[in-house]
Protein backbone atom coordinates (compact mmCIF):
# COMPACT_ATOMS: atom_id res chain seq x y z
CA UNK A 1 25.33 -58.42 1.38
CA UNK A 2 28.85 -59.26 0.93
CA UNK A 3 28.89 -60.43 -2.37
CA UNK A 4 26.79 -57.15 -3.77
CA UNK A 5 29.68 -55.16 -1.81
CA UNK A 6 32.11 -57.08 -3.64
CA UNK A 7 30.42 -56.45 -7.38
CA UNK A 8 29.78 -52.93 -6.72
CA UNK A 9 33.69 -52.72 -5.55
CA UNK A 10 34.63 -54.31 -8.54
CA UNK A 11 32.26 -52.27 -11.02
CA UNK A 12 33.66 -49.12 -9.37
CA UNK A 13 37.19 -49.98 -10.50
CA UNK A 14 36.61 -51.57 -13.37
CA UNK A 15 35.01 -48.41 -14.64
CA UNK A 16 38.27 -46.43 -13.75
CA UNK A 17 40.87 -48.95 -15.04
CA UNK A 18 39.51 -48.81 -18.11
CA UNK A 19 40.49 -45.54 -18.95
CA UNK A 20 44.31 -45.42 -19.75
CA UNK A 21 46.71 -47.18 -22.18
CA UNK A 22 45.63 -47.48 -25.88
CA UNK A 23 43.13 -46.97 -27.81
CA UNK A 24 41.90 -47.79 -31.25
CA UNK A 25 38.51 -44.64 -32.15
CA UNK A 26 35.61 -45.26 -34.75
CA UNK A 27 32.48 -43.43 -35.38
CA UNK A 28 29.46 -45.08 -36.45
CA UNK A 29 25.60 -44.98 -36.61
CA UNK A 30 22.88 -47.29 -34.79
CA UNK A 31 19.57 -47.80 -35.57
CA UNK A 32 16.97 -49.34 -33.94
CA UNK A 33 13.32 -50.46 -34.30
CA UNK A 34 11.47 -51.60 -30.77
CA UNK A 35 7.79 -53.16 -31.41
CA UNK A 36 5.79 -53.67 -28.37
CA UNK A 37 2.68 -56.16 -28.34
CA UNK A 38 0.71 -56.59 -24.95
CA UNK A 39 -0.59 -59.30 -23.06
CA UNK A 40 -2.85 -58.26 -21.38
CA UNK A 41 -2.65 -55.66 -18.17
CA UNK A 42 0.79 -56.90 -16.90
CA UNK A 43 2.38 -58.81 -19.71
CA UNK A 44 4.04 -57.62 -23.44
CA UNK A 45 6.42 -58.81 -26.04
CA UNK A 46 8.99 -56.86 -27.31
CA UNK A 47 11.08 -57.36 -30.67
CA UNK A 48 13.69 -55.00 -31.34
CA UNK A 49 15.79 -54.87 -34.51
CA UNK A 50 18.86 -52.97 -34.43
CA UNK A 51 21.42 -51.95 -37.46
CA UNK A 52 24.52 -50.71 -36.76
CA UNK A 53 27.61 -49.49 -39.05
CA UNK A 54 31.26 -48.31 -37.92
CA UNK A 55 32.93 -45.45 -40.31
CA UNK A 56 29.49 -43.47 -40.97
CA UNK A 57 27.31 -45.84 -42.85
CA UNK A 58 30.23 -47.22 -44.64
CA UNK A 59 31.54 -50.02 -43.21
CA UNK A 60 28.02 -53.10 -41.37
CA UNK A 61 29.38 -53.53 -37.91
CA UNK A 62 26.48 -55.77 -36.49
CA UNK A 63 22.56 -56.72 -36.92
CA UNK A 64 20.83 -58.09 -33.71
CA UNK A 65 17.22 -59.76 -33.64
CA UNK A 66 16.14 -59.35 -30.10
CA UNK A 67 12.37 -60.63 -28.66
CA UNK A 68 11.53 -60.82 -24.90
CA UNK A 69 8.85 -60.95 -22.77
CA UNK A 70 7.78 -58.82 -20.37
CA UNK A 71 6.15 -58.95 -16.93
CA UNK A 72 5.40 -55.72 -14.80
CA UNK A 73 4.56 -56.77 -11.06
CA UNK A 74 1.94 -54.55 -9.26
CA UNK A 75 5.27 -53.00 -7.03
CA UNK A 76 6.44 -51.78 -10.65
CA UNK A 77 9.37 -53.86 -11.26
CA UNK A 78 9.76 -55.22 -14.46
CA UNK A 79 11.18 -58.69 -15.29
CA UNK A 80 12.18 -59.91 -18.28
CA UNK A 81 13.55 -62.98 -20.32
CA UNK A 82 14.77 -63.14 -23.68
CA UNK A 83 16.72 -64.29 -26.91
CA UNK A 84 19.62 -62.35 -28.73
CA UNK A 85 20.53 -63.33 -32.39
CA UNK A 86 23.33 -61.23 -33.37
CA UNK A 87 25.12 -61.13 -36.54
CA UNK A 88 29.21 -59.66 -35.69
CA UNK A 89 31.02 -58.26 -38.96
CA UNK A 90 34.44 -57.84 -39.98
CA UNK A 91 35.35 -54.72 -41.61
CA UNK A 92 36.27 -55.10 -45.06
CA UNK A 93 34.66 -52.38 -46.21
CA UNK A 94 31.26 -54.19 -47.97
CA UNK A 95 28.19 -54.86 -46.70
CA UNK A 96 28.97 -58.62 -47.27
CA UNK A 97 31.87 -59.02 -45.49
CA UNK A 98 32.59 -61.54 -43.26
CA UNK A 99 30.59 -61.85 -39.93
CA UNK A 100 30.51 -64.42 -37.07
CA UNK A 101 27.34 -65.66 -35.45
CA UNK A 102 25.57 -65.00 -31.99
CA UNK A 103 23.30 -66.91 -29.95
CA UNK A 104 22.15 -64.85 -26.32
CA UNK A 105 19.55 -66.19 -23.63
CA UNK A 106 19.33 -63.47 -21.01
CA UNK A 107 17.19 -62.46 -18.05
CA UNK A 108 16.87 -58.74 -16.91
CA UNK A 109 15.30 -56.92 -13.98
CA UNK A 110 14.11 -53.31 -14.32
CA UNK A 111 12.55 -50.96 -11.86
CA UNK A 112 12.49 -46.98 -11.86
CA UNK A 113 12.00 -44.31 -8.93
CA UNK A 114 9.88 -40.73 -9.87
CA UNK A 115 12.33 -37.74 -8.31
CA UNK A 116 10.30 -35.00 -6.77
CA UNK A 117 10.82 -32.44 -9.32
CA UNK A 118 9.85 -34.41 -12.23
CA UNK A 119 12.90 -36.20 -12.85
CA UNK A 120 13.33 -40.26 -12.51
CA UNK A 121 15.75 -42.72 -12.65
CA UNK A 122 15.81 -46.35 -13.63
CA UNK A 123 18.08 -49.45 -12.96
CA UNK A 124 18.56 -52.23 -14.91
CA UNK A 125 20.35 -55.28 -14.17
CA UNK A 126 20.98 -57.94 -17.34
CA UNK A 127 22.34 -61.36 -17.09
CA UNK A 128 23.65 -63.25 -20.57
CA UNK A 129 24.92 -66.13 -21.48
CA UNK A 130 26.61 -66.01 -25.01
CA UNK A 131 27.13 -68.76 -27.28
CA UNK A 132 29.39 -67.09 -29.81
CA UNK A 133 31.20 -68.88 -33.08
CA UNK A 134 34.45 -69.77 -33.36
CA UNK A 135 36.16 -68.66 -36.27
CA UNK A 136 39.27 -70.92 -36.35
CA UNK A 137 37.72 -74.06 -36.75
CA UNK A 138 38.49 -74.73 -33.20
CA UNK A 139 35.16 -75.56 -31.95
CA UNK A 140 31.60 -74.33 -33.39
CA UNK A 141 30.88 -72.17 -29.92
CA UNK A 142 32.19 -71.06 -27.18
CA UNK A 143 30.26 -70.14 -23.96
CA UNK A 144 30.50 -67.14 -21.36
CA UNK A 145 28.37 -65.00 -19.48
CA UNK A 146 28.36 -61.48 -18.29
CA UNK A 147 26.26 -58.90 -16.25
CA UNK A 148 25.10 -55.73 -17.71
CA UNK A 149 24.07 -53.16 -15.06
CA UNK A 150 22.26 -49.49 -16.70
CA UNK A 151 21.60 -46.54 -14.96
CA UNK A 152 19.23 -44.14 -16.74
CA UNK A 153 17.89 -40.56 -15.71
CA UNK A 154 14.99 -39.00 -17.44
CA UNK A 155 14.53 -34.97 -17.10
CA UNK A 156 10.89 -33.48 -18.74
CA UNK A 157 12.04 -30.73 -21.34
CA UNK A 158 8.95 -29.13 -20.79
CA UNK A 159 6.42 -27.92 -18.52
CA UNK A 160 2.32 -28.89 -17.35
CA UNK A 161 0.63 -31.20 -19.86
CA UNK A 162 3.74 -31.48 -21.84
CA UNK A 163 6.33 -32.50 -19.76
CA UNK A 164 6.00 -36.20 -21.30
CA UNK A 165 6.29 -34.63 -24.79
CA UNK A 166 10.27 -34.29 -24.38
CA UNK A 167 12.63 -35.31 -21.85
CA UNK A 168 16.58 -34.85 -21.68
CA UNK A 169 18.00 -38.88 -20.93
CA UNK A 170 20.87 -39.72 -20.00
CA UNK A 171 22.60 -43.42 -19.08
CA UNK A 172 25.35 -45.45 -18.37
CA UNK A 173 25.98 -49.13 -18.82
CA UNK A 174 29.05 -51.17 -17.86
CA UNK A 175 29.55 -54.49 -19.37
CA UNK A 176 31.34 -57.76 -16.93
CA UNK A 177 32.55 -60.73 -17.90
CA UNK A 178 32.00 -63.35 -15.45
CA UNK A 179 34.16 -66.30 -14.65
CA UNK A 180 33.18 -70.28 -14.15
CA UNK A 181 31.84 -69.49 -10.88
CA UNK A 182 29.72 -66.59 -11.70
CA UNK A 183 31.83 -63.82 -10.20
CA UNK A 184 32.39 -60.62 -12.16
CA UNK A 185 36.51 -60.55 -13.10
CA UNK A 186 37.23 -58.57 -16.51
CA UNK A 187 35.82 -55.14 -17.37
CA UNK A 188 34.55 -55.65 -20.95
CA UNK A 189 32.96 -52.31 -21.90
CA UNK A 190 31.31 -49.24 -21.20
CA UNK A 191 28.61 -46.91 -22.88
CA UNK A 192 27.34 -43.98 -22.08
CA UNK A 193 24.63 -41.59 -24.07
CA UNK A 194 23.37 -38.49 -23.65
CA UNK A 195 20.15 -37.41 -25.86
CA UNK A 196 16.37 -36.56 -25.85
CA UNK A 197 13.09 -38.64 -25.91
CA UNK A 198 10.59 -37.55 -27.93
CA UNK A 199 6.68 -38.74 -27.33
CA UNK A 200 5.19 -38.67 -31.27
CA UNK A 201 2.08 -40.26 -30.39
CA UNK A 202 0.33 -42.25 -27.51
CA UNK A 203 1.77 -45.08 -29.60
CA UNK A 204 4.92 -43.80 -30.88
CA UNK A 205 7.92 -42.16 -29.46
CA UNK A 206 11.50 -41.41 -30.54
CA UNK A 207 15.03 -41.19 -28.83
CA UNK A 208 18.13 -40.03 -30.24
CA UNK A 209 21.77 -38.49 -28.96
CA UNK A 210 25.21 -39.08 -28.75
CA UNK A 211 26.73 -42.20 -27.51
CA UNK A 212 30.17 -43.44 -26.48
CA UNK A 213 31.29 -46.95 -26.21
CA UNK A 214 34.67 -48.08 -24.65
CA UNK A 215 35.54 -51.95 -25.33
CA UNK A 216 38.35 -53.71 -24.18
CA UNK A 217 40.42 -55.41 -26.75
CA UNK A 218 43.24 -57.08 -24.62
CA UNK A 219 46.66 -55.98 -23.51
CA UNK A 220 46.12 -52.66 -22.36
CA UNK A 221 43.65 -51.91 -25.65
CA UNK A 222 40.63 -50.11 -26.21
CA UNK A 223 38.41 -49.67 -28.76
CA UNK A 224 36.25 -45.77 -28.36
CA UNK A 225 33.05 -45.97 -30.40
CA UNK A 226 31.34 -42.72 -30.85
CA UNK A 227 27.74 -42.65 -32.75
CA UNK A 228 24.52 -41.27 -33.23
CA UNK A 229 22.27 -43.80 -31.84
CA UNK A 230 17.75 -43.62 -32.80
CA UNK A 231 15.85 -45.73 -31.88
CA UNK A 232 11.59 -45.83 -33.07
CA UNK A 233 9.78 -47.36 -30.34
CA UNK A 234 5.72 -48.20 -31.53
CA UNK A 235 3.08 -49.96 -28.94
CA UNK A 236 0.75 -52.21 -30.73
């Protein structure tokens, strides 16, 4: 129990420390396509494909190709292992500026709790370990991990048969770097969204709001992202 005292302490005030000093602000646009494949009763595949830009559509800030699979016990948690490919740009203004390669293994643990007036709330709990390229010439990659820890809450829109038509969601995720040892140490961002989820079919559904990412940069920096992030989810 003492070491989940001690990551909770340090999430707390990493959260809080990393509001102050300077701070660089862009605005961008994500987009995001999740496809869904199922295994059966308690297992599925997922491949997402995200696209996201920084000044509008203007400027390619990073692509990520993202599959995992999926394994929902009977108690409801979900479990999950997977494979990052992420493609990090520079901004020079093209589409073909330069970028800088990622390679992310990660495992993830999921579970969510029904409210009693129709509300719920999830918790999910990523760990990654990032083999990102060097651009000096130093070295091809260098290693780290870090812990990912969201907390989403889902609120039906509407009433009876329809309340899983539209729901209000909101979450919060806060980004760790961990050192050698596999302790938590350096706050490395923060995002938080507020938007709705729309059901289009019993295949199909849609989410869509505001988001605000806060990354630290080093030295007292901070870089605030704000977007509109969508994402198409579609169940094979």
């Amino acid at each position: 129990m003492k070491i989940y005292r001690l990551f909770f302490s340090f999430l707390f005030t990493a959260t809080f420390l990393s509001h102050g000093q300077e701070y660089e602000k862009v605005v961008g646009v994500w987009n995001a396509l999740f496809l869904n494949n199922k295994l059966g009763e308690q297992f599925h595949i997922t491949t997402e494909l995200h696209h996201r830009t920084v000044n509008g559509f203007e400027n390619l800030d990073q692509q990520i190709f993202r599959p995992s699979l999926n394994y929902k016990s009977p108690s409801g948690m979900q479990w999950t292992v997977g494979y990052s490919y992420l493609r990090n740009f520079t901004w020079g203004g093209e589409i073909k500026s330069e970028f800088f390669k990622e390679h992310n293994m990660w495992e993830q643990l999921q579970f969510s709790i029904t409210g009693k007036k129709g509300g719920s709330f999830a918790n999910q709990l990523r760990l990654e370990h990032r083999f990102i390229e060097q651009r000096d010439g130093s070295k091809p990659y260098s290693f780290s991990s870090r812990i990912r820890y969201r907390f989403t809450y889902a609120y039906p829109l509407l009433k009876g048969p329809w309340a899983e038509k539209l729901k209000f969601v909101f979450y919060d995720e806060i980004f760790l770097i961990l050192n050698p040892q596999g302790i938590p140490f350096a706050f490395n961002q923060n995002w938080t969204f507020f938007g709705i989820n729309a059901k289009l079919s019993n295949k199909a559904s849609l989410s869509t709001g505001f988001q605000k990412n806060t990354i630290a940069r080093g030295e007292g920096r901070y870089l605030k992202n704000r977007f509109l992030n969508t994402i198409l989810r579609y169940a094979f």
